[in-house]
Protein backbone atom coordinates (compact mmCIF):
# COMPACT_ATOMS: atom_id res chain seq x y z
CA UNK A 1 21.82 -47.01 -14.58
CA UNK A 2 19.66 -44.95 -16.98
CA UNK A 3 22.37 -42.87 -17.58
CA UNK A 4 24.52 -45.25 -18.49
CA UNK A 5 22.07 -46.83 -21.03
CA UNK A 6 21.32 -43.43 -22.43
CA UNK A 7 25.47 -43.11 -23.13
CA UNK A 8 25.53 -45.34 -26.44
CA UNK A 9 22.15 -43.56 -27.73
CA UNK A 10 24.03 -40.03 -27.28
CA UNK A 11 27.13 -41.42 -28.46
CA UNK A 12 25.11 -42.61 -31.73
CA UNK A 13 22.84 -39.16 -32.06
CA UNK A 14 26.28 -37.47 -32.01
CA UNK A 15 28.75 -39.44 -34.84
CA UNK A 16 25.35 -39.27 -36.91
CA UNK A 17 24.92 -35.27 -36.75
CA UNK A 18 28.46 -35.28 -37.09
CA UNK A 19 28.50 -37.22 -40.46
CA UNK A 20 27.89 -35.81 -43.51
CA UNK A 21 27.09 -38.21 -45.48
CA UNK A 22 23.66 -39.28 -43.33
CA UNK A 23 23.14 -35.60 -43.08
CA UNK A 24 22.73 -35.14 -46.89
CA UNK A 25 20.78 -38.29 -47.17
CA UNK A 26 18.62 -37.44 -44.37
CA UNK A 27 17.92 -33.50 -45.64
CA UNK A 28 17.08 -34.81 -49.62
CA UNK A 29 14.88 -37.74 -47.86
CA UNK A 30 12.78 -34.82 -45.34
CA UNK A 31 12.29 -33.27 -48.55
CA UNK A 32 10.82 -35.97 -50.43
CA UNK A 33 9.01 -37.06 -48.22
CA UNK A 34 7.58 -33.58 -47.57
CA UNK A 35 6.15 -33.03 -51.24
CA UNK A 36 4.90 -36.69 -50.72
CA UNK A 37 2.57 -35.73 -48.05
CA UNK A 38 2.16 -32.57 -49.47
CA UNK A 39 0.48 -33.66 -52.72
CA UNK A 40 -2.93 -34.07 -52.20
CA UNK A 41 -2.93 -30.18 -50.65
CA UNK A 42 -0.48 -28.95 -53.02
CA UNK A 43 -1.99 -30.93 -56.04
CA UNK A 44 -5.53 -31.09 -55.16
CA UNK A 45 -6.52 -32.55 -58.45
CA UNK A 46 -6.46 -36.04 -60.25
CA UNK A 47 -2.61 -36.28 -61.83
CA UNK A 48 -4.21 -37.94 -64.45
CA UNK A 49 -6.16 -35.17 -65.60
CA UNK A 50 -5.70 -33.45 -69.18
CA UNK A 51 -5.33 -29.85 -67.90
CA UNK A 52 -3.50 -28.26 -70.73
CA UNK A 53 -1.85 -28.04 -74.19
CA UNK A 54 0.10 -30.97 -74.78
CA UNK A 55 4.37 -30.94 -74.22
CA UNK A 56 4.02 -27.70 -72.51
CA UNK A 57 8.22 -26.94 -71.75
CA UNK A 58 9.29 -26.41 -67.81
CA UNK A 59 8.42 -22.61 -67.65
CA UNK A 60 6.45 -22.07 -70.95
CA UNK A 61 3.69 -21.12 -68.40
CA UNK A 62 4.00 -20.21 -64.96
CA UNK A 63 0.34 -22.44 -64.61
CA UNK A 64 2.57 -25.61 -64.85
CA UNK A 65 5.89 -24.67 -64.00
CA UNK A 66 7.62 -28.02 -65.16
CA UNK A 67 5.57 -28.28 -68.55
CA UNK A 68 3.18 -31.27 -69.18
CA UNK A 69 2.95 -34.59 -70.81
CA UNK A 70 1.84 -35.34 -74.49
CA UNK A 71 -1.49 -35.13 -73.16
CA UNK A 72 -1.59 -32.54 -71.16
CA UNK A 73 -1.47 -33.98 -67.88
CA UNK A 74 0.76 -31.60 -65.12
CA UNK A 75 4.29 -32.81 -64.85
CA UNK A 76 4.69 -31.18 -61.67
CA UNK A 77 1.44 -32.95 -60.06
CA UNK A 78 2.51 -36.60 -61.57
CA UNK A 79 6.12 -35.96 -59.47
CA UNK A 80 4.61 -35.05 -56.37
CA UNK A 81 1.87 -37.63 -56.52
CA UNK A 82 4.42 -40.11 -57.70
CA UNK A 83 6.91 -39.73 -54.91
CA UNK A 84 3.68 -40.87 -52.48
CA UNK A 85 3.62 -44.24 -54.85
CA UNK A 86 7.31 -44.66 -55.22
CA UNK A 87 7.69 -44.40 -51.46
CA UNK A 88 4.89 -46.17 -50.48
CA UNK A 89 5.98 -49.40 -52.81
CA UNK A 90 9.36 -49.01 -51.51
CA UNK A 91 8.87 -48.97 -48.20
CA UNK A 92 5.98 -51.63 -48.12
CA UNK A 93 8.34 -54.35 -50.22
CA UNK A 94 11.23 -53.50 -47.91
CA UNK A 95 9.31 -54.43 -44.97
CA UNK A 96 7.67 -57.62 -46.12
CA UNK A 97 11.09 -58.52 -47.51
CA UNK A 98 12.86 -57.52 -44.19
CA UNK A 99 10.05 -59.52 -42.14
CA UNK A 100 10.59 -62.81 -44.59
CA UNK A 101 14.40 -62.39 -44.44
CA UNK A 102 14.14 -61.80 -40.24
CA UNK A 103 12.17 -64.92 -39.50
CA UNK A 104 13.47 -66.83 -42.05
CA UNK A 105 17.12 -65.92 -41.16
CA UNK A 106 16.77 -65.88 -37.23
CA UNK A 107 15.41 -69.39 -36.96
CA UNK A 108 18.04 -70.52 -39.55
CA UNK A 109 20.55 -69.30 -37.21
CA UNK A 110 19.58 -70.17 -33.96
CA UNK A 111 18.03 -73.44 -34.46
CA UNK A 112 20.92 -75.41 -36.70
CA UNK A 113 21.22 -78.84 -37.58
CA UNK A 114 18.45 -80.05 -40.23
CA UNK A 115 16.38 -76.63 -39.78
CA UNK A 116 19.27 -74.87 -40.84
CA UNK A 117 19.84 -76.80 -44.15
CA UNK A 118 16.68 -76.98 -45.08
CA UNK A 119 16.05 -73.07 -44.96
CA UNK A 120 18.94 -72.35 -46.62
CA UNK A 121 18.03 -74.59 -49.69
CA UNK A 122 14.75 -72.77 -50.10
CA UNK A 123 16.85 -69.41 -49.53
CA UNK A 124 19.10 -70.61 -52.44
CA UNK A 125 15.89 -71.54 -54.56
CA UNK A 126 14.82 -68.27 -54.30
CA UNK A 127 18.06 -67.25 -54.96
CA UNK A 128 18.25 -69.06 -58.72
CA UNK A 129 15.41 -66.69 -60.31
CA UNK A 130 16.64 -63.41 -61.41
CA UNK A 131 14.94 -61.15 -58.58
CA UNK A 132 13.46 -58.78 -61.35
CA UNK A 133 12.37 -61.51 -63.66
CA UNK A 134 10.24 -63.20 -60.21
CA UNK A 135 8.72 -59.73 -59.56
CA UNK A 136 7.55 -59.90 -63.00
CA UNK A 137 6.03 -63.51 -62.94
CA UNK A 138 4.15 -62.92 -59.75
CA UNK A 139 2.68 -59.35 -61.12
CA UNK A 140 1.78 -60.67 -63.95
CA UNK A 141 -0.50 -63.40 -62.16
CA UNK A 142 -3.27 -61.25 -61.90
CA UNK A 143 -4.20 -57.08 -62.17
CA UNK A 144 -1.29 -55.05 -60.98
CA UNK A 145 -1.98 -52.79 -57.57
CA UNK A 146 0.36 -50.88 -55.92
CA UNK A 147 0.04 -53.56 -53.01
CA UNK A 148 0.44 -56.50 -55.34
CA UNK A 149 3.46 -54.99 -56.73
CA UNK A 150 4.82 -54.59 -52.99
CA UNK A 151 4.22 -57.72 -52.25
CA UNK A 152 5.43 -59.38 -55.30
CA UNK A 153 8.67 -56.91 -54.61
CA UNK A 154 9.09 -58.03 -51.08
CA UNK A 155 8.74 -61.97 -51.81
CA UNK A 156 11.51 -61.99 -54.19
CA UNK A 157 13.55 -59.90 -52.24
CA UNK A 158 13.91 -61.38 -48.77
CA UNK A 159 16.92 -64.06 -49.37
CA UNK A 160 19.76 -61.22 -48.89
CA UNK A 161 18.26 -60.35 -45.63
CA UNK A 162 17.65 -63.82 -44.55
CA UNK A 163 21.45 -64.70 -45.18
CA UNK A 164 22.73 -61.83 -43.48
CA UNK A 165 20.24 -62.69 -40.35
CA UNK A 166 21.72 -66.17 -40.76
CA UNK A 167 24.88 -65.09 -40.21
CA UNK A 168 24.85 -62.66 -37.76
CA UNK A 169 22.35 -65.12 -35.60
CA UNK A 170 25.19 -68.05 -36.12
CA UNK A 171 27.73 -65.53 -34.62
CA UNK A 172 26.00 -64.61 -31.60
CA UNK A 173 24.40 -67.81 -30.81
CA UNK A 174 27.55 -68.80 -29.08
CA UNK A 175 27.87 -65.58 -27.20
CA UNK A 176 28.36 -65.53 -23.20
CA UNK A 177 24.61 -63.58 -22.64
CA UNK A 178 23.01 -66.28 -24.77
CA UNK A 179 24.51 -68.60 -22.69
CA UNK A 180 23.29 -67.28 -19.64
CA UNK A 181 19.95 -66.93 -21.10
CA UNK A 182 19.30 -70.43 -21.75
CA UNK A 183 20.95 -71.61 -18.11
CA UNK A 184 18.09 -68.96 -16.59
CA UNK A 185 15.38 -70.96 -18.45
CA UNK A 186 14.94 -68.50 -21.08
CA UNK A 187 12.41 -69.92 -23.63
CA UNK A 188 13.83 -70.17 -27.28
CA UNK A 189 11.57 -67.08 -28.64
CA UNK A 190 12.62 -64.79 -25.72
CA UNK A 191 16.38 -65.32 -26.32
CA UNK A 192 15.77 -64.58 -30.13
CA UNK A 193 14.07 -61.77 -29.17
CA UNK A 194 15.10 -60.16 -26.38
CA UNK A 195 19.00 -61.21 -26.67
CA UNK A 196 19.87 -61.94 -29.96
CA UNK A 197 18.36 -59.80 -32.42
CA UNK A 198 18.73 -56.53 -30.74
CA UNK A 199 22.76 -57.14 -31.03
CA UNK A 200 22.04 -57.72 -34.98
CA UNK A 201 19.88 -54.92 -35.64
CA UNK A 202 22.73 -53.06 -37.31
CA UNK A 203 23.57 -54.30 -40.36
CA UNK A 204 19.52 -55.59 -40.88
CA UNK A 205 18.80 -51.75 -40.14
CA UNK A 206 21.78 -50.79 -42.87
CA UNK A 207 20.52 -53.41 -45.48
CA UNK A 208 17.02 -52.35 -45.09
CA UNK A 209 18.08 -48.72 -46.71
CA UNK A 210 19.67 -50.66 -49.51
CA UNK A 211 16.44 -52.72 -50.24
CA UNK A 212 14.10 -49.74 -50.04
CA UNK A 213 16.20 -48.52 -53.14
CA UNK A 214 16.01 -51.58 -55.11
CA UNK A 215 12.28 -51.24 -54.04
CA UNK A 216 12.00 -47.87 -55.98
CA UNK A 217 13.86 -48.65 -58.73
CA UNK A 218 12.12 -52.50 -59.59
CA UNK A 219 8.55 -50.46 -59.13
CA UNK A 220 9.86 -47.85 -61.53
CA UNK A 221 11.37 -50.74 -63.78
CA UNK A 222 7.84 -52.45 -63.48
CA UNK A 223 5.76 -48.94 -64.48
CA UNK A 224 8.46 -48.63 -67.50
CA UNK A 225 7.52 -51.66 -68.74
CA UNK A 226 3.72 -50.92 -68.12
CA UNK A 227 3.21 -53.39 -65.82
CA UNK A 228 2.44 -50.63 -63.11
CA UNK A 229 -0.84 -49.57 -61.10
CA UNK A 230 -2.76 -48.36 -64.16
CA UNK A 231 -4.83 -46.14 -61.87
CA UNK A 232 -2.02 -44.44 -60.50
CA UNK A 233 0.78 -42.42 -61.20
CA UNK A 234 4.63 -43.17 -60.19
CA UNK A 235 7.61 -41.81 -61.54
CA UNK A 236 8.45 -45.49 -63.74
CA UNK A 237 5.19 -44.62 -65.45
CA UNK A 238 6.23 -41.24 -66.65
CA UNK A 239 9.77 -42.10 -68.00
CA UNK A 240 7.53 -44.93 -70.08
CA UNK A 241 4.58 -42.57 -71.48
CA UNK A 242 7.56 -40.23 -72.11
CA UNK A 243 10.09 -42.03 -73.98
CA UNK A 244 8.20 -42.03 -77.05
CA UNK A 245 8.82 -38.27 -77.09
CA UNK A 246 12.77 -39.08 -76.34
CA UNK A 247 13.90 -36.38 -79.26
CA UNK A 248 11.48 -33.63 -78.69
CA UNK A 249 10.54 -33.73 -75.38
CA UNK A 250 13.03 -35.14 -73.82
CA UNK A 251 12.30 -33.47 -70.10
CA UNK A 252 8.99 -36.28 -69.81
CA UNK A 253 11.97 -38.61 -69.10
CA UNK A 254 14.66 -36.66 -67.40
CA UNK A 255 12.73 -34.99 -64.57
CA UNK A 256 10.86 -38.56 -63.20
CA UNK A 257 14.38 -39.64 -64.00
CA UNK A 258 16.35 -37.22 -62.03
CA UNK A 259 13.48 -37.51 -59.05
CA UNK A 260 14.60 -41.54 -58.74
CA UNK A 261 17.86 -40.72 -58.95
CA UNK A 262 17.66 -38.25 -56.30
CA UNK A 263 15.76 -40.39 -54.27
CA UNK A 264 17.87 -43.73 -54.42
CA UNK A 265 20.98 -41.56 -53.70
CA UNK A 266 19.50 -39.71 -50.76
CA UNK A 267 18.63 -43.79 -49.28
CA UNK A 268 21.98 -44.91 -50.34
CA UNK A 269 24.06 -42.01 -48.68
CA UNK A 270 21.56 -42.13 -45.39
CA UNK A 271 22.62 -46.14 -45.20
CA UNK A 272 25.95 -45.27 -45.73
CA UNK A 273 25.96 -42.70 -43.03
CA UNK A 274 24.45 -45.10 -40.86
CA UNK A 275 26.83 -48.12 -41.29
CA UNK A 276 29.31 -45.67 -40.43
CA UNK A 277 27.64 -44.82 -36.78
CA UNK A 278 26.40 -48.37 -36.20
CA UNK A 279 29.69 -50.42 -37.75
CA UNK A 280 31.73 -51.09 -34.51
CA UNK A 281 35.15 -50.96 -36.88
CA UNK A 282 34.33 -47.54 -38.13
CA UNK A 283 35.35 -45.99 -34.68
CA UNK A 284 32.84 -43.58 -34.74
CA UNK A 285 30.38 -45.36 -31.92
């Protein structure tokens, strides 16, 4: 019986080693990840220190191999030490989004009738408001923080996942192992959780890779602007104090640019990879 259950886990492991595209995704994600945590030992200083000349080029001095800002400040320490705020914003909005969405979505779903409509008018409220331009209203309420701006992220973003939840929930309400649930005396919670969601984790898992992207890039839009974490650095901060020195130093912008880039690709081609696996009309379960 064990073996049996461990099949479809193999099966999985297996198509995802065997596709590239998670692969890729995966490897460029390790290695963020790995200069995240690696900061504080690698970069044992304050980012935001003035530790040399000003606009320093990448390899002007092997002291600060990727140059530093227009005031002096180590490019090379604000990337490292700005992947640990990028990914800590994205991942933190993606989860309270994915939790919102989840509850909001699964008792949508399952429960029906006046539940139903009601939830999916205050889905569609949410929906109205530009998701950037609500991320900005609710930072703006009081002193940005890096968990403010998660949170402000994650609120504004749930509504795709609660839809999708919605959806898959209305699907498999109907389903023969539901049914037998509720004749066994199952209690409403244990069906949702026990029965239901597990058999709609796929495309939640999937969309959760897409909304830790848009997580990264509305922080990044948010720093640009200046409405960032003053006390910290993230890569959206140093594409805004750089942009003034567009003409002459134009590496400020194109390496914390090239990092998000990097980043939201890596995510994108990881959920990719993994739709393929999990997708039942990709073949490759």
């Amino acid at each position: 019986m064990a073996e049996e259950k461990g099949r479809p886990r193999h099966r999985a492991l297996r198509a995802m080693l065997r596709n590239p595209s998670f692969l890729v995704g995966i490897a460029v994600l390790i290695a963020v990840v790995g200069i995240a945590l690696a900061a504080p030992w690698l970069y044992p200083g304050d980012p935001l220190d003035m530790v040399a000349v000003p606009t320093l080029w990448p390899g002007e001095d092997p002291a600060y191999p990727l140059g530093t800002d227009s005031l002096g400040r180590d490019v090379a320490a604000g990337l490292a030490h700005g992947a640990r705020v990028s990914l800590l914003v994205g991942l933190s909005a993606a989860a309270i989004g994915l939790l919102i969405g989840t509850a909001v979505g699964a008792v949508a779903g399952y429960a029906g009738g006046w539940i139903d409509n009601a939830l999916v008018r205050i889905t569609e409220l949410f929906q109205t408001v530009p998701t950037f331009l609500l991320v900005i209203v609710l930072v703006s309420m009081r002193e940005p923080t890096a968990v403010g701006i998660a949170l402000a992220i994650g609120v504004a973003s749930w509504p795709t996942v609660a839809r999708l939840v919605r959806a898959e929930f209305r699907g498999l309400r109907s389903a023969d192992f539901v049914a037998a649930a509720v004749v066994s005396g199952a209690r409403p919670s244990r069906i949702v959780l026990r029965h239901i969601l597990p058999n709609a984790l796929a495309p939640i898992v999937v969309t959760t890779s897409v909304m830790v992207a848009n997580a990264i890039l509305t922080e990044a839009g948010l720093s640009f602007l200046n409405l960032g974490d003053p006390n910290l650095v993230s890569w959206g901060t140093m594409i805004g104090d750089g942009r003034q020195l567009l003409r002459t130093a134009w590496y400020l912008t194109a390496l914390p640019g090239a990092a998000i880039a990097l980043t939201v690709m890596a995510i994108n081609l990881a959920g990719d990879g993994l739709n393929d696996v999990l997708n039942p009309r990709s073949g490759n379960q």
